[in-house]
N, C-alpha and C. Protein backbone atom coordinates (compact mmCIF):
# COMPACT_ATOMS: atom_id res chain seq x y z
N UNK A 1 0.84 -1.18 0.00
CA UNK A 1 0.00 0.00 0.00
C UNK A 1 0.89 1.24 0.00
N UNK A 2 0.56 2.12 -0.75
CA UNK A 2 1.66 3.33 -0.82
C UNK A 2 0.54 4.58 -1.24
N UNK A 3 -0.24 5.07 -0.07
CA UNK A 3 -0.94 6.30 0.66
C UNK A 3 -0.45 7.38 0.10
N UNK A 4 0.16 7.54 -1.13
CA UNK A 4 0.27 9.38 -1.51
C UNK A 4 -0.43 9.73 -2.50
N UNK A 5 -0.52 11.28 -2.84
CA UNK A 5 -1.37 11.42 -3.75
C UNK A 5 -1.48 11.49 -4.70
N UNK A 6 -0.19 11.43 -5.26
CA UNK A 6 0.38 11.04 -6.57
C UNK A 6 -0.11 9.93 -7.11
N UNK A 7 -0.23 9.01 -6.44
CA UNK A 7 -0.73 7.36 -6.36
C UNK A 7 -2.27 7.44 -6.74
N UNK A 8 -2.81 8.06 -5.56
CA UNK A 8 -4.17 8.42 -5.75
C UNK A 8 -4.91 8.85 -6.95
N UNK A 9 -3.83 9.92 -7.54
CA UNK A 9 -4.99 10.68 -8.44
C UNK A 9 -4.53 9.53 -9.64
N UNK A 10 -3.64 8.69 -9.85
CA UNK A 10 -3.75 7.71 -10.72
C UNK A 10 -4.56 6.67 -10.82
N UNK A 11 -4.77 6.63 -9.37
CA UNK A 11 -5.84 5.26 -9.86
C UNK A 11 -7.29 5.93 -10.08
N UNK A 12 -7.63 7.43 -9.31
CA UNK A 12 -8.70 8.30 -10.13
C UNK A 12 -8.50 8.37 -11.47
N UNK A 13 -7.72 8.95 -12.04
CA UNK A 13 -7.60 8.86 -14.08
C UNK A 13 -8.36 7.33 -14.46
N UNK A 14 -7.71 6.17 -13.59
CA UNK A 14 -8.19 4.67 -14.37
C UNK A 14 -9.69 4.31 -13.94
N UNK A 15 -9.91 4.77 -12.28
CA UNK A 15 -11.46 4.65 -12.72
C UNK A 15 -12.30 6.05 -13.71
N UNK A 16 -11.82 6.98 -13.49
CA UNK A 16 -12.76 8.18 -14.83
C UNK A 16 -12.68 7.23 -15.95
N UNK A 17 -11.32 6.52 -16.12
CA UNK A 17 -11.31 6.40 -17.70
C UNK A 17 -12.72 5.09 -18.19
N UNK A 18 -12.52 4.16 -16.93
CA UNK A 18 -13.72 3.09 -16.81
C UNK A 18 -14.83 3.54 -16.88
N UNK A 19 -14.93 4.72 -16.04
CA UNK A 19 -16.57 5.16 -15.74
C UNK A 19 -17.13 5.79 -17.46
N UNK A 20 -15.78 5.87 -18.36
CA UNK A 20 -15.79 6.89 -19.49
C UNK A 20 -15.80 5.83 -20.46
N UNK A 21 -16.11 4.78 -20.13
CA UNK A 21 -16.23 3.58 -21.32
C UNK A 21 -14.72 2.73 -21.85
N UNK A 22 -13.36 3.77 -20.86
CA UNK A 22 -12.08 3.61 -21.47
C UNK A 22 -11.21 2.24 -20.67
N UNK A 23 -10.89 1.37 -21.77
CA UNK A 23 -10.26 0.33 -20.82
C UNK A 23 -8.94 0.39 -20.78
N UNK A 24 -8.37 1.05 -19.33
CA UNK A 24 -7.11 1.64 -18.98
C UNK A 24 -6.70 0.57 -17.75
N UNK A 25 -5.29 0.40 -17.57
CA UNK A 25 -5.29 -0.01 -15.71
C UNK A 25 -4.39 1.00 -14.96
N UNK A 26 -4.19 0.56 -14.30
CA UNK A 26 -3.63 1.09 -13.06
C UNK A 26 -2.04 0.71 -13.34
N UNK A 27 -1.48 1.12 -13.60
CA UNK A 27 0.42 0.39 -13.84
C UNK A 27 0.94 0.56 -12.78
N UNK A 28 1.61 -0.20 -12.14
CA UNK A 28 2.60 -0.56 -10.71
C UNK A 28 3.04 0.96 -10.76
N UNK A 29 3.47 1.11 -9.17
CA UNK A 29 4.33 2.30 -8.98
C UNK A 29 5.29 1.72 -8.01
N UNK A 30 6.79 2.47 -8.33
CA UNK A 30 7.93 1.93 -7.45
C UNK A 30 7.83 2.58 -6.52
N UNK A 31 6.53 3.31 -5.69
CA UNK A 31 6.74 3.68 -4.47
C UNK A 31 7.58 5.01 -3.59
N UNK A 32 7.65 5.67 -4.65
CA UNK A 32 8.78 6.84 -4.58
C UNK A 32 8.01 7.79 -3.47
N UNK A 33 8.18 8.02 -2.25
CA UNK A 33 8.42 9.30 -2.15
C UNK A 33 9.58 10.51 -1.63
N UNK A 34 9.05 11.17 -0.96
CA UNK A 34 10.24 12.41 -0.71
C UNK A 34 10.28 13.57 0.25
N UNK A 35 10.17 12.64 1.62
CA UNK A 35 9.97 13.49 2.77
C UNK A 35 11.08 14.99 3.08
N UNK A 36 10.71 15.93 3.68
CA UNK A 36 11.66 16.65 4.02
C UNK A 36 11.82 16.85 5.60
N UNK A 37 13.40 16.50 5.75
CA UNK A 37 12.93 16.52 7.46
C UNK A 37 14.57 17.73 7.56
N UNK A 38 13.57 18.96 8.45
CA UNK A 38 14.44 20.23 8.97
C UNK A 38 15.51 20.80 7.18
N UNK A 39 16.96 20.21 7.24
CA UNK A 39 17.38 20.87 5.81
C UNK A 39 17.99 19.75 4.88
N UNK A 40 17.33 18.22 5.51
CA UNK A 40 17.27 17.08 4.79
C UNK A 40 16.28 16.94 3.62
N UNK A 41 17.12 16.47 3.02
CA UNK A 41 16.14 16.08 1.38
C UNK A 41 15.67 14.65 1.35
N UNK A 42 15.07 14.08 1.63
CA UNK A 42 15.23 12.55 1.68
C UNK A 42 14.24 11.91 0.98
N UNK A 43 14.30 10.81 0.29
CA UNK A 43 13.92 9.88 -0.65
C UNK A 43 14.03 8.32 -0.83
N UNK A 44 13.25 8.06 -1.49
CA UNK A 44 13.36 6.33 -1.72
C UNK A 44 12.38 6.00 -2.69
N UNK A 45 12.80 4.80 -3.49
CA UNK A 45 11.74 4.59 -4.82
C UNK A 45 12.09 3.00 -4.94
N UNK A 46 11.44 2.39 -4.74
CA UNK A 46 11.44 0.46 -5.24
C UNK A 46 11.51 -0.11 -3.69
N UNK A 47 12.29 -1.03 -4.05
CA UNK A 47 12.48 -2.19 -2.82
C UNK A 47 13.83 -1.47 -1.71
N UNK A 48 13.36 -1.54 -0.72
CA UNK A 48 14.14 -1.30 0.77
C UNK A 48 15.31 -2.85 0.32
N UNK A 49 16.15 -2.52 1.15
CA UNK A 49 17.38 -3.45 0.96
C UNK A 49 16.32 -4.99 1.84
N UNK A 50 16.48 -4.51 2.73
CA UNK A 50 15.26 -5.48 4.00
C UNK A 50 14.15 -6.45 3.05
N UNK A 51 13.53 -5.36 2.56
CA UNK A 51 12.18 -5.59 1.32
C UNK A 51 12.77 -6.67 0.45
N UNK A 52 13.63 -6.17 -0.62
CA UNK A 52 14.02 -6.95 -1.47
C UNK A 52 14.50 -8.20 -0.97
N UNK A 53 14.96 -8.82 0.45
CA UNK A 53 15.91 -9.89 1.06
C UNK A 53 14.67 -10.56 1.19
N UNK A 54 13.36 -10.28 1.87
CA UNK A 54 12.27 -10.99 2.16
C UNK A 54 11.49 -11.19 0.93
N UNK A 55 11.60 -10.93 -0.05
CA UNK A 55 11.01 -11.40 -1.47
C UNK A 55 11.83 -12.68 -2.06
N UNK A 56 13.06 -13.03 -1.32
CA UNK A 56 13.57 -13.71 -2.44
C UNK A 56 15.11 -13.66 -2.86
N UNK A 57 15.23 -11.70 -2.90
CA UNK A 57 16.41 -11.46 -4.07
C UNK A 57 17.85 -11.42 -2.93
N UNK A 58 18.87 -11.90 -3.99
CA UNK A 58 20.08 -12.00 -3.87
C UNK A 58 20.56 -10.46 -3.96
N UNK A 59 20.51 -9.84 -2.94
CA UNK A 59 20.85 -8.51 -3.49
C UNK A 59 22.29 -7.86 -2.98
N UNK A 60 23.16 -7.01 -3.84
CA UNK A 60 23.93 -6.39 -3.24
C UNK A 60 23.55 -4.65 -3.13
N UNK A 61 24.26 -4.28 -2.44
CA UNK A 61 23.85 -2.65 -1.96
C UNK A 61 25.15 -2.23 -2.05
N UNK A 62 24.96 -0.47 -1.71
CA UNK A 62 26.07 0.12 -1.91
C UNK A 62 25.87 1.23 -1.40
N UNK A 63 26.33 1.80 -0.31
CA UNK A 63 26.03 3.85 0.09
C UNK A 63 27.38 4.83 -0.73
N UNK A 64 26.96 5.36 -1.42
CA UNK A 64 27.83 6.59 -1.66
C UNK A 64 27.50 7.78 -1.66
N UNK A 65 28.52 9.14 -1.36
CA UNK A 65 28.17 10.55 -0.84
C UNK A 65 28.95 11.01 -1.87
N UNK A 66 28.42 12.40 -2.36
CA UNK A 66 29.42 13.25 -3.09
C UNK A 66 28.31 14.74 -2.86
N UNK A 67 29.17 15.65 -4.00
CA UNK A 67 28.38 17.07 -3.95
C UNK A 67 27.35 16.66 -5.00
N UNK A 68 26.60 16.90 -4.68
CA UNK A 68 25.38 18.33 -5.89
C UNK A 68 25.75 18.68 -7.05
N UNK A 69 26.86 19.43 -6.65
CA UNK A 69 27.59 20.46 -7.41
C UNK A 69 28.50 20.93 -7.51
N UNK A 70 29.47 21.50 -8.35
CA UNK A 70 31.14 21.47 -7.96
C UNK A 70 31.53 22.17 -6.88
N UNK A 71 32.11 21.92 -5.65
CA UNK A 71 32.58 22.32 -4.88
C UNK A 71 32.88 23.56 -4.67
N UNK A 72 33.34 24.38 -6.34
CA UNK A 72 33.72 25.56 -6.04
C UNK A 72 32.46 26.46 -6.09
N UNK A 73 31.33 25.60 -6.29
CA UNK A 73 30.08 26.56 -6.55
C UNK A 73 29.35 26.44 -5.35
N UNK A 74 28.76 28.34 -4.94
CA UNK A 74 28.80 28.75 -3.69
C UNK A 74 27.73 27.97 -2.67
N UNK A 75 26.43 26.84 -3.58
CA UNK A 75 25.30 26.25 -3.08
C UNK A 75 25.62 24.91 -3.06
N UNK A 76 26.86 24.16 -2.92
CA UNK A 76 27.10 22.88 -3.17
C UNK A 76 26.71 22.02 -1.84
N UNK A 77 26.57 21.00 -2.17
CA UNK A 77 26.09 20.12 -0.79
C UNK A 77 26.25 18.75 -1.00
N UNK A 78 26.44 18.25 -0.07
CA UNK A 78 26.27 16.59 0.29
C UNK A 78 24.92 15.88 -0.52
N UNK A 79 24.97 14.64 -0.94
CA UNK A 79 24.06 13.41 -1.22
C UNK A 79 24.96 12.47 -0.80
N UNK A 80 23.89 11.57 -0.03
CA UNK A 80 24.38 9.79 0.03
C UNK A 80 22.96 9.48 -0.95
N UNK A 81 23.21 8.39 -1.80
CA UNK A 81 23.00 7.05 -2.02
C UNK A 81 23.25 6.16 -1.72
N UNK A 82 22.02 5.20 -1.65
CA UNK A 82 22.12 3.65 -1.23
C UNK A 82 21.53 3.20 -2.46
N UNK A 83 22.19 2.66 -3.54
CA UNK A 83 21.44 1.52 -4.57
C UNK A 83 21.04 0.09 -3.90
N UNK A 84 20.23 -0.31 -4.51
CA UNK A 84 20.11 -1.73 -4.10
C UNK A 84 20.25 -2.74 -5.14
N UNK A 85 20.20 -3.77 -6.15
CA UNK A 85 20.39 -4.28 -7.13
C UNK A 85 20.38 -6.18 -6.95
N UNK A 86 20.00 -6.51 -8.02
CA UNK A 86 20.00 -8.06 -7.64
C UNK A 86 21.28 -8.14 -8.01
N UNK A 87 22.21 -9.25 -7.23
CA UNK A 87 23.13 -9.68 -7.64
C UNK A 87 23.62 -10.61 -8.76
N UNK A 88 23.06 -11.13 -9.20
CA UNK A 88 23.30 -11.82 -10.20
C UNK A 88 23.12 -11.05 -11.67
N UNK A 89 22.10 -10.43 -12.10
CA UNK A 89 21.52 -9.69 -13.06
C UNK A 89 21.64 -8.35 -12.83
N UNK A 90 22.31 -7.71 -11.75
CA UNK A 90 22.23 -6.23 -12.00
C UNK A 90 21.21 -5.33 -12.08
N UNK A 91 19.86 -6.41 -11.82
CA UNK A 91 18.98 -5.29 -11.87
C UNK A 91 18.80 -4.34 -11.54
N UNK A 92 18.49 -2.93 -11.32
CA UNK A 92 18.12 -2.10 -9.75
C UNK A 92 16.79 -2.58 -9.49
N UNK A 93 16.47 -2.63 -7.75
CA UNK A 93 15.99 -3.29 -7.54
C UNK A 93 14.85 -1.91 -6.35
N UNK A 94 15.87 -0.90 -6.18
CA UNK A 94 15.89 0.13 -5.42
C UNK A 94 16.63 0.84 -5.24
N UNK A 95 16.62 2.03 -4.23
CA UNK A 95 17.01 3.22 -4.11
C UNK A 95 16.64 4.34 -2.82
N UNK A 96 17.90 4.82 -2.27
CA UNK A 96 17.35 5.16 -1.01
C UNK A 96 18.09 7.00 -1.27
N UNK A 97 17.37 8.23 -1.02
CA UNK A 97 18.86 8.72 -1.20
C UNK A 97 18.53 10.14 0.26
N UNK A 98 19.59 10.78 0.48
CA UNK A 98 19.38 12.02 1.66
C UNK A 98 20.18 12.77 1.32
N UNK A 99 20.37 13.94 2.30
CA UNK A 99 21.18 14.89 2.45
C UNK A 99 20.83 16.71 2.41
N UNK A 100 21.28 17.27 2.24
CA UNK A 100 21.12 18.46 2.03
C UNK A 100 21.40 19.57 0.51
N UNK A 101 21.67 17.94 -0.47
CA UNK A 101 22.00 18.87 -1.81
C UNK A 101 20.90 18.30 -2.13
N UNK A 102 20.98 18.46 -3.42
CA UNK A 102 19.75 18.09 -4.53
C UNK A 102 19.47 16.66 -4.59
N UNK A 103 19.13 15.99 -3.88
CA UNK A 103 18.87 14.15 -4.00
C UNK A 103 17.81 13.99 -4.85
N UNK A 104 16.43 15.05 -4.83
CA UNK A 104 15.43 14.67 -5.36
C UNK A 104 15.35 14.19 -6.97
N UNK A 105 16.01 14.85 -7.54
CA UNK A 105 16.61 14.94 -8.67
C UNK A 105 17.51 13.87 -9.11
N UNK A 106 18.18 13.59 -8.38
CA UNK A 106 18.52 11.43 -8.80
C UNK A 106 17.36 10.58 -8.23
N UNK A 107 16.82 10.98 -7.73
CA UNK A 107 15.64 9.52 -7.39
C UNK A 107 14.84 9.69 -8.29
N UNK A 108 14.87 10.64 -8.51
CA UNK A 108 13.55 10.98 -9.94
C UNK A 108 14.25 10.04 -11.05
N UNK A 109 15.82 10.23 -11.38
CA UNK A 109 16.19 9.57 -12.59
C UNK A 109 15.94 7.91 -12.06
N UNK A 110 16.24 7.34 -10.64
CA UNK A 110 15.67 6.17 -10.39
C UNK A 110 15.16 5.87 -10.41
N UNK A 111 13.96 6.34 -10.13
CA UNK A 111 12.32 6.26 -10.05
C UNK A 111 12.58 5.69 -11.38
N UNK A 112 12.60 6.22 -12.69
CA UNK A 112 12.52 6.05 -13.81
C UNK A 112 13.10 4.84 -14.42
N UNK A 113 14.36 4.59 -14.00
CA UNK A 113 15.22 3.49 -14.72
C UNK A 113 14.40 2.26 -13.83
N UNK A 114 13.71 2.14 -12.21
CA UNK A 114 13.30 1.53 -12.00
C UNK A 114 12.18 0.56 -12.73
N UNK A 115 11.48 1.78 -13.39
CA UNK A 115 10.11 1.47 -13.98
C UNK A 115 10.44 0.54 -15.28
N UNK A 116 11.29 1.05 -16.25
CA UNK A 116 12.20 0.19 -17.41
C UNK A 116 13.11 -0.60 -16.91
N UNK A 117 13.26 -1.56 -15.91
CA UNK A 117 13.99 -2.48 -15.64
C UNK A 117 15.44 -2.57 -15.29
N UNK A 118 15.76 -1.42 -15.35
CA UNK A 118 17.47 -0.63 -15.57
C UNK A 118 18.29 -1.63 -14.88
N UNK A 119 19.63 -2.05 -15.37
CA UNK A 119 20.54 -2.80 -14.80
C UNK A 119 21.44 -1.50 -14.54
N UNK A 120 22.22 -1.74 -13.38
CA UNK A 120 23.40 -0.90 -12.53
C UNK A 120 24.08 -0.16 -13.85
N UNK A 121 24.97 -1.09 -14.65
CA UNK A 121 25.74 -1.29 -15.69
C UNK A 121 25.20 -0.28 -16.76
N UNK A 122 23.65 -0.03 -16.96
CA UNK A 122 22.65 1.09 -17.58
C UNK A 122 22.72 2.44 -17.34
N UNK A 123 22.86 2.40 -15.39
CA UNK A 123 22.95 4.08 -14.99
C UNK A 123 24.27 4.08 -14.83
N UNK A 124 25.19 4.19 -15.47
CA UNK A 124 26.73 4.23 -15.50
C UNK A 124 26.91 4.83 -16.63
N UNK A 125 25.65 4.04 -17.77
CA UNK A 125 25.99 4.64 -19.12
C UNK A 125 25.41 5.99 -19.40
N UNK A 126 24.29 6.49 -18.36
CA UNK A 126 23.51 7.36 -18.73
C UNK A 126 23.96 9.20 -18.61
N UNK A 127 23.31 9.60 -19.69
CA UNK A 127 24.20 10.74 -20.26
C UNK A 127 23.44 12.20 -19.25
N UNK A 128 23.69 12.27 -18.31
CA UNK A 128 23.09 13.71 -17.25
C UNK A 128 23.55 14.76 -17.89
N UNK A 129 22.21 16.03 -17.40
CA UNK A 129 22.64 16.88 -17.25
C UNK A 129 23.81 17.34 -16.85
N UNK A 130 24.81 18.51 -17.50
CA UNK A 130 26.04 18.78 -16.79
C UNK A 130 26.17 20.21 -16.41
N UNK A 131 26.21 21.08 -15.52
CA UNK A 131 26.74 22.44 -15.76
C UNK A 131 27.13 22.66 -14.10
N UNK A 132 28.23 23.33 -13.63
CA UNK A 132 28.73 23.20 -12.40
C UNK A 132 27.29 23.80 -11.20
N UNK A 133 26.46 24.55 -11.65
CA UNK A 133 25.77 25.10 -10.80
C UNK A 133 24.15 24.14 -10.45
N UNK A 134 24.76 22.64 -11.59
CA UNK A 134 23.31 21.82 -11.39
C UNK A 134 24.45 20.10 -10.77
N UNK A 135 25.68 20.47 -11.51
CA UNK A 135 26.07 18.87 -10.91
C UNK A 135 27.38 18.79 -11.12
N UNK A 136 28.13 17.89 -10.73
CA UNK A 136 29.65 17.65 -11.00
C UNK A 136 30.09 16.41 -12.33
N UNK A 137 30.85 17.15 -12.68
CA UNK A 137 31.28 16.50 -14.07
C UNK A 137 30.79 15.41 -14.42
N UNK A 138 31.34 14.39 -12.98
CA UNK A 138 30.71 13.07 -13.13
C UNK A 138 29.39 12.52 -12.11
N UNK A 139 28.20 12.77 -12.23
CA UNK A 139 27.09 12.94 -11.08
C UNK A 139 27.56 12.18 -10.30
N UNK A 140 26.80 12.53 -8.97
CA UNK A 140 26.91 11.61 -7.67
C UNK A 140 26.23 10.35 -7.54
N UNK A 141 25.31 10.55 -8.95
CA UNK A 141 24.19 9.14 -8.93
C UNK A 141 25.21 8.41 -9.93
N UNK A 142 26.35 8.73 -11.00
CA UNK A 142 27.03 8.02 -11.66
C UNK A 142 28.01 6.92 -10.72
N UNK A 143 28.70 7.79 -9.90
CA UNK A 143 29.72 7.00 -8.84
C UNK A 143 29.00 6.56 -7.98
N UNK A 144 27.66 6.38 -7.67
CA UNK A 144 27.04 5.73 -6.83
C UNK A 144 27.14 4.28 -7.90
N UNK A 145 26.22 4.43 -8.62
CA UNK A 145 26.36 3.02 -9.69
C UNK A 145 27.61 2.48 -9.93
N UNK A 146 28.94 3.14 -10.24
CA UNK A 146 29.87 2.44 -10.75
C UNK A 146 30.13 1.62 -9.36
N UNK A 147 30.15 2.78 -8.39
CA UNK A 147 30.59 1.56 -6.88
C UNK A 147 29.79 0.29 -7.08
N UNK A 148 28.42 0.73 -7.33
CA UNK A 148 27.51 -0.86 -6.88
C UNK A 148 27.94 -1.62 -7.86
N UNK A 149 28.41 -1.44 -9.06
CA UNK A 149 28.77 -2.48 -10.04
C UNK A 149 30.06 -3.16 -9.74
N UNK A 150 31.08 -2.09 -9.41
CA UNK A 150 31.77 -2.76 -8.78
C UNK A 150 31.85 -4.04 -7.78
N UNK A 151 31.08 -3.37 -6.56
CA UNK A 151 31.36 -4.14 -5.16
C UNK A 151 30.00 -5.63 -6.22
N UNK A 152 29.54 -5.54 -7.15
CA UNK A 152 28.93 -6.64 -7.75
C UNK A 152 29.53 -7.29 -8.37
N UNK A 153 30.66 -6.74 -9.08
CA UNK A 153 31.22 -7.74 -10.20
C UNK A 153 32.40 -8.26 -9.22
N UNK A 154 32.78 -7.81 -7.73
CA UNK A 154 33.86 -8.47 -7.01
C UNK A 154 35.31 -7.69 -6.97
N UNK A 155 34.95 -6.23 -7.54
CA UNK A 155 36.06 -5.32 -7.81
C UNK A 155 36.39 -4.74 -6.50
N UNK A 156 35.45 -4.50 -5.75
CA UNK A 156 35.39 -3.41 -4.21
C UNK A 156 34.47 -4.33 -3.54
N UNK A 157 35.03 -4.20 -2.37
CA UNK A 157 34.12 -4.23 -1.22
C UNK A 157 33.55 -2.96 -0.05
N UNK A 158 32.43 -2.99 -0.05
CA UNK A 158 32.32 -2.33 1.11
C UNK A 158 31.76 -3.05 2.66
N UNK A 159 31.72 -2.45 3.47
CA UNK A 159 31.49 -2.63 5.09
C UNK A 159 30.19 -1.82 5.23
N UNK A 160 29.17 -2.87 6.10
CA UNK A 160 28.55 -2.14 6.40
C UNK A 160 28.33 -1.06 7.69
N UNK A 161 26.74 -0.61 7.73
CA UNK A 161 27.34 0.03 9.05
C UNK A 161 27.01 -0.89 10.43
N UNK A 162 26.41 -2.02 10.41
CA UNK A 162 25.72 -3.17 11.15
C UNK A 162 27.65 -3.58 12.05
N UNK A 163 28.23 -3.96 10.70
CA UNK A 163 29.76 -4.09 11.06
C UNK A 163 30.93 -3.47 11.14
N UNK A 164 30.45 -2.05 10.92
CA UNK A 164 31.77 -1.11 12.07
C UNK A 164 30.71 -1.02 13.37
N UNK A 165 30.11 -0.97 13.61
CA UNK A 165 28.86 -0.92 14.62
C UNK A 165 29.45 -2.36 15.87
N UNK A 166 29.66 -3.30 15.15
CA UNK A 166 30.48 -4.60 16.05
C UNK A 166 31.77 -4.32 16.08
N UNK A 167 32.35 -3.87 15.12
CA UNK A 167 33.52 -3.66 15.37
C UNK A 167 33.82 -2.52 16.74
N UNK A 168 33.49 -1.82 16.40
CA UNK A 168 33.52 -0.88 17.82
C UNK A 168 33.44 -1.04 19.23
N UNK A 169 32.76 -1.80 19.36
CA UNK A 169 32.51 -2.85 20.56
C UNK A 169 33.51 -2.95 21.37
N UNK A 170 33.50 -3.05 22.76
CA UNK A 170 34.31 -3.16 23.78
C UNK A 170 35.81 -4.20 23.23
N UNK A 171 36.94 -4.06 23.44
CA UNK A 171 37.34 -4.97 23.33
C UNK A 171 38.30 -5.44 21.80
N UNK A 172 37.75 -4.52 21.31
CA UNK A 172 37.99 -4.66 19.53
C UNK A 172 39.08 -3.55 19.37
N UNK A 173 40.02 -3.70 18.76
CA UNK A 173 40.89 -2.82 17.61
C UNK A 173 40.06 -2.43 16.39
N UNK A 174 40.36 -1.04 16.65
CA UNK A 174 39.58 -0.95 15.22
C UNK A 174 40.11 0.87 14.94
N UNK A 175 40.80 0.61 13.68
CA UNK A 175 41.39 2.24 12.95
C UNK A 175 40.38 2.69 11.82
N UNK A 176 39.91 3.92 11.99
CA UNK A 176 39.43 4.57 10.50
C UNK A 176 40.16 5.55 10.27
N UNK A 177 40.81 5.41 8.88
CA UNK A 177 41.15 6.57 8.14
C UNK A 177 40.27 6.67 7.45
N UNK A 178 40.11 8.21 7.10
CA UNK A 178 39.07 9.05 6.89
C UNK A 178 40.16 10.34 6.08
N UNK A 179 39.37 10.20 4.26
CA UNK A 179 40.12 10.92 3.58
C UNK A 179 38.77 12.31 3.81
N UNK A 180 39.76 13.54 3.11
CA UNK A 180 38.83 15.13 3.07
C UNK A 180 39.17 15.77 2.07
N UNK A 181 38.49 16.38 1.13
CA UNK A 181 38.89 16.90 -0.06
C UNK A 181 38.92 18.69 0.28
């Protein structure tokens, strides 16, 4: 069940179109929406990592952060992404994203590749908008994908946060270096 009104006034269009003699349906929605909490942007569209594990899928994930926008431009800000993707096929499967730059604006392109079936390997190829005051050379939703293809095809690994979370733990050695641009 997915309660917004976006949702709503779609399945209004398919009954008008019934009540109008028109035989239309209702087409799946990946569930997108796009809360704002204080000067967070936050979003999500398809299957939760959780979601997708209890359906079935073999999935790998991936969080990555970058700017908005080029650094030297005066409104630039943080995004994380979390892709989600089947492992075997690359599908995307989902999409989680936050922060304080422009996120809405890659979940929208997810939202989308969701709906056409998009494999990881797809939004890697895809040709964005470019100009320093809308995004950085190479988007933040691009290096989000190449990571997940990576840590899929066995190139990178990442850690989650479940396991620096144990690691930390009484008792444990544990170093982070932590690069800063």
């Amino acid at each position: 069940m997915i309660p917004l009104a976006s949702t709503a006034n779609k399945q209004g269009r398919v009954i008008a179109d019934h009540i109008g003699g028109i035989d239309t349906r209702f087409a799946p929605v990946e569930g997108t929406s796009v809360p704002k909490a204080f000067d967070l942007n936050i979003g999500r569209t398809g299957l939760g990592e959780k979601e997708a594990k209890e359906k079935g899928y073999n999935v790998v994930t991936s969080v990555s952060s970058g700017l908005d926008s080029t650094h030297y431009y005066p409104m630039h800000a943080n995004i994380t992404i979390k892709l989600i993707a089947e492992q075997e096929s690359g599908r995307c499967l989902g999409a989680q994203v936050c922060g304080m730059g422009e996120s809405v604006k890659r979940l929208d392109v997810l939202a989308t590749a969701l709906k056409f079936g998009t494999k990881v390997e797809d939004l890697i190829d895809l040709d964005l908008a470019y100009a320093p005051p809308f995004a950085t050379a190479i988007d933040v939703l691009i290096h989000a994908a190449t990571t997940l293809e990576n840590m899929r095809l066995g190139l990178a690994k990442g850690i989650t946060a479940e396991t620096v979370q144990k690691r930390l733990q009484p008792a444990k050695d544990c170093i982070f270096l932590m690069l800063e641009s």
